[in-house]
Protein backbone atom coordinates (compact mmCIF):
# COMPACT_ATOMS: atom_id res chain seq x y z
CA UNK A 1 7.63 38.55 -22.21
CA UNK A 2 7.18 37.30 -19.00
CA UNK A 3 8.90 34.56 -17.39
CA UNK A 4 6.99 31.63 -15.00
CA UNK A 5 8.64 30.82 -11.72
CA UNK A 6 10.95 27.81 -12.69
CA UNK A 7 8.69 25.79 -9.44
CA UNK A 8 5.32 25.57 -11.93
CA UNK A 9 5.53 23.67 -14.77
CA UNK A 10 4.79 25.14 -17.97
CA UNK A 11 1.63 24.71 -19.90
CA UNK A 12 -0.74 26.34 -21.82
CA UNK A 13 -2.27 28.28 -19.12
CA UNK A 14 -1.55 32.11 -18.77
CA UNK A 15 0.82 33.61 -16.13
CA UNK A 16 -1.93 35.17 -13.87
CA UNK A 17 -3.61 31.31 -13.98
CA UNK A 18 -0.47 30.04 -12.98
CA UNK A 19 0.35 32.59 -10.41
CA UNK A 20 -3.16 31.98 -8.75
CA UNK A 21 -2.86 28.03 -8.48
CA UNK A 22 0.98 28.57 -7.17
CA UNK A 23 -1.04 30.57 -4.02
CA UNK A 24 -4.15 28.51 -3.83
CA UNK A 25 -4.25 27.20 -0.16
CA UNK A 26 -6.72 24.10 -0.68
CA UNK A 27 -5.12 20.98 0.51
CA UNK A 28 -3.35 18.82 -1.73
CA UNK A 29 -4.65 15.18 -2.67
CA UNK A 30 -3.37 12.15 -3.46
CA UNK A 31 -2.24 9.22 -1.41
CA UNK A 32 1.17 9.09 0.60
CA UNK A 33 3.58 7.48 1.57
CA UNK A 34 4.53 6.44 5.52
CA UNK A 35 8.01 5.98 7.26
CA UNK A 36 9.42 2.67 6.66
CA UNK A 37 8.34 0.14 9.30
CA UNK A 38 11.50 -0.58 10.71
CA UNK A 39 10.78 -4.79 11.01
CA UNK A 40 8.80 -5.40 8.11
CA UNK A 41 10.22 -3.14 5.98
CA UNK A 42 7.24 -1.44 3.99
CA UNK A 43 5.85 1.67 3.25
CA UNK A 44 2.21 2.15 4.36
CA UNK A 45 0.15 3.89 1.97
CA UNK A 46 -1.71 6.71 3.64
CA UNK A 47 -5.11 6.73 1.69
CA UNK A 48 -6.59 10.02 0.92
CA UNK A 49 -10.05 8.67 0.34
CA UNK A 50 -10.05 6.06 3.01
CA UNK A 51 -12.77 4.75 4.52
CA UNK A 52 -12.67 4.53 9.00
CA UNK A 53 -10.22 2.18 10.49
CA UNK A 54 -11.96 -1.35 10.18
CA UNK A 55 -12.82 -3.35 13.40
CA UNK A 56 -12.93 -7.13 13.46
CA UNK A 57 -16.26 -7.19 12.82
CA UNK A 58 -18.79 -4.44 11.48
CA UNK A 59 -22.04 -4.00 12.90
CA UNK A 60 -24.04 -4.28 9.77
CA UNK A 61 -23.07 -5.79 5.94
CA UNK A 62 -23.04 -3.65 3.17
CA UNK A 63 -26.01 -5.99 1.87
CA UNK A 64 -28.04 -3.61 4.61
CA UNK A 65 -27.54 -0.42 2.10
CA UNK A 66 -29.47 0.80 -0.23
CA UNK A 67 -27.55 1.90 -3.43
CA UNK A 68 -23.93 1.00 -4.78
CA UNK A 69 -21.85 0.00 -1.81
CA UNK A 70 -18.65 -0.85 -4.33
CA UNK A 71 -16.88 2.13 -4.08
CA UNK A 72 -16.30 1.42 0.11
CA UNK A 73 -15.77 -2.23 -0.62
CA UNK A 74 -13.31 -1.25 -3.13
CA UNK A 75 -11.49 0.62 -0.14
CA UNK A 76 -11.94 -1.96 2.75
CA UNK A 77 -10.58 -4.05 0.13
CA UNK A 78 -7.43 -1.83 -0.07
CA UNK A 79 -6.61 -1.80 3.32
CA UNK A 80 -7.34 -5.47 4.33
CA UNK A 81 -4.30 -6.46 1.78
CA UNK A 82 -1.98 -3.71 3.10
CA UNK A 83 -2.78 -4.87 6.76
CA UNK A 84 -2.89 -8.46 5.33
CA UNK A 85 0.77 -7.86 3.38
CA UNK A 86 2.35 -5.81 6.67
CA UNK A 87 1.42 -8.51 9.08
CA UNK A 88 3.02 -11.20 6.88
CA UNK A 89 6.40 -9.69 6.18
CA UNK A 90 6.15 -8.55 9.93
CA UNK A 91 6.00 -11.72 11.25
CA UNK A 92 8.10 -13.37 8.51
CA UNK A 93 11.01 -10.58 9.51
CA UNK A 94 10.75 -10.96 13.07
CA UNK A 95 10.93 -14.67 13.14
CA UNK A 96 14.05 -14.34 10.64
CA UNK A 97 16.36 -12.14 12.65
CA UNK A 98 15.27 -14.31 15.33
CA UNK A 99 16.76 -17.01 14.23
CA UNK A 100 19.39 -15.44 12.46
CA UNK A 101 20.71 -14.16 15.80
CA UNK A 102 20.41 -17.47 17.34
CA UNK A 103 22.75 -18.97 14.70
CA UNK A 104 25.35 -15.78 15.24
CA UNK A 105 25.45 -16.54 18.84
CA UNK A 106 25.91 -19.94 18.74
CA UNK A 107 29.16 -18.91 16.93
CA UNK A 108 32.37 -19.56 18.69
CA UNK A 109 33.76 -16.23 20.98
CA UNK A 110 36.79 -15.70 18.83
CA UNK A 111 35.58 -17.15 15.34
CA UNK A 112 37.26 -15.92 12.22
CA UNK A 113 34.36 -13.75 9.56
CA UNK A 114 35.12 -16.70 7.59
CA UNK A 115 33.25 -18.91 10.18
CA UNK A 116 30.60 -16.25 10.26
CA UNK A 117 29.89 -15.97 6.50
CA UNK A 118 29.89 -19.84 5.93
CA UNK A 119 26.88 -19.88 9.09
CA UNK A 120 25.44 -17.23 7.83
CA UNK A 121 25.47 -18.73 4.35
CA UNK A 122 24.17 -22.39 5.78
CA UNK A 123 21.24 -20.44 7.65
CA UNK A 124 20.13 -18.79 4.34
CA UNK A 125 20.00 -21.78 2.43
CA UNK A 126 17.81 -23.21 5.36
CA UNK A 127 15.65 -20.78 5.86
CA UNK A 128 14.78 -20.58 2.26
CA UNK A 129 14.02 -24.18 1.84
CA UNK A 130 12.16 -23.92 5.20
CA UNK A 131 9.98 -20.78 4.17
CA UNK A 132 9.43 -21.77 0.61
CA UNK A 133 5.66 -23.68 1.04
CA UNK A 134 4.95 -20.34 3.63
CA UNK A 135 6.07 -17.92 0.91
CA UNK A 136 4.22 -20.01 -1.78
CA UNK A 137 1.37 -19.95 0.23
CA UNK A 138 1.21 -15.94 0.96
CA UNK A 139 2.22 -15.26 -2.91
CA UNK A 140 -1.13 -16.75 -3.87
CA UNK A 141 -3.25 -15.53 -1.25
CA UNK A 142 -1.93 -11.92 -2.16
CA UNK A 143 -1.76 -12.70 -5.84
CA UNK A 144 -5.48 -13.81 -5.55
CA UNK A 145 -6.70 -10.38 -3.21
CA UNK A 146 -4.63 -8.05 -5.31
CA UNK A 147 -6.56 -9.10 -8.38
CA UNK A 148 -9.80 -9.32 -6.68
CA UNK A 149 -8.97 -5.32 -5.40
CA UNK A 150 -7.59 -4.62 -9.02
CA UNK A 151 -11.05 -5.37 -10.30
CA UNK A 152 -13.17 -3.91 -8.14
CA UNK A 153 -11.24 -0.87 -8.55
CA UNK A 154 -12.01 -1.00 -11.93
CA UNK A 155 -15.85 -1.56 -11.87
CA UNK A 156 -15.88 1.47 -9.91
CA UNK A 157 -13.86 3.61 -11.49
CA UNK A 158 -15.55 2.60 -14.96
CA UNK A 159 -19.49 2.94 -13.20
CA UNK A 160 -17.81 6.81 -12.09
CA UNK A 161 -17.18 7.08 -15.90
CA UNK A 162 -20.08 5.79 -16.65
CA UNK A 163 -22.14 7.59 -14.85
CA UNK A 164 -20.34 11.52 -15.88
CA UNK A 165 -20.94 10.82 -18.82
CA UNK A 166 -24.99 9.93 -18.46
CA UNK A 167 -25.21 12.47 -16.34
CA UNK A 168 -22.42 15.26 -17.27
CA UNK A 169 -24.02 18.01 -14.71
CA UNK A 170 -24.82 16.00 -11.81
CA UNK A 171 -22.91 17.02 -8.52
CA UNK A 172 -21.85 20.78 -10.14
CA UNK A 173 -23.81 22.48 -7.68
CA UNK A 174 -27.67 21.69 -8.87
């Protein structure tokens, strides 16, 4: 009998199959993941499939192309809401610790951690109450974009199904 390496999963496939994928040197794909941003605390997703950085404002409209322009919508769409989510908790973070360490060093020189805690503790009360029509605000913008991307995912993904499945040899190598 022989036995797989315990790195490749096991599966139906034969031993030589396995052994052959294990040294295939085609690049792996799949989106990542970034470093954490160190002020607004996400993880970028590095796209596999992206489309080029956007600018402010593109030169033509996709209304200009012939054919189904979905699929790059689909991944502008993607990266406006990351950009639009990273520049929200980046300024939302920055402005907190702002103020957070204008409330620690208003603090007395020699106060007790039981001063501390109780400012700290009045400063996160206020900050809530002041942030909650901001956060409101962002939670249904995002809400609103996410489902919006969700859906044109969707259409596209189902048209690529769609479309294999009228035409099961197209793009094989015609």
């Amino acid at each position: 009998m022989v036995r797989l390496p315990v790195f490749l999963p096991r599966t139906s496939l034969s031993p030589a199959a396995h052994c052959t994928r294990a040294l295939h040197a085609s690049a792996s794909r799949g989106h990542r993941v970034g470093p954490i941003d160190p002020v607004s605390h996400l993880r970028p997703v590095i796209y596999d499939d992206a489309p080029p950085p956007a600018r402010e404002r593109h030169p033509y409209s996709l209304g200009e192309f012939s054919g189904d322009t979905r699929e790059y919508q689909w991944k502008m769409q993607r990266q406006e809401l990351d950009a639009f989510n990273h520049a929200f908790w980046l300024d939302s973070n920055t402005r907190f610790y702002a103020a957070k360490d204008a409330v620690l060093q208003s603090l007395p020189e020699g106060g007790s951690a039981e001063q501390r805690e109780h400012a700290l503790s009045a400063f996160y009360a206020r900050w809530v109450a002041q942030e909650r029509t901001r956060l409101d605000a962002y939670n249904s913008e995002w809400r609103k974009r996410n489902w919006s991307t969700i859906l044109l995912g969707a259409r596209v993904r189902y048209q690529e199904l769609i479309s294999r499945v009228m035409h099961p040899f197209r793009g094989r190598g015609e």
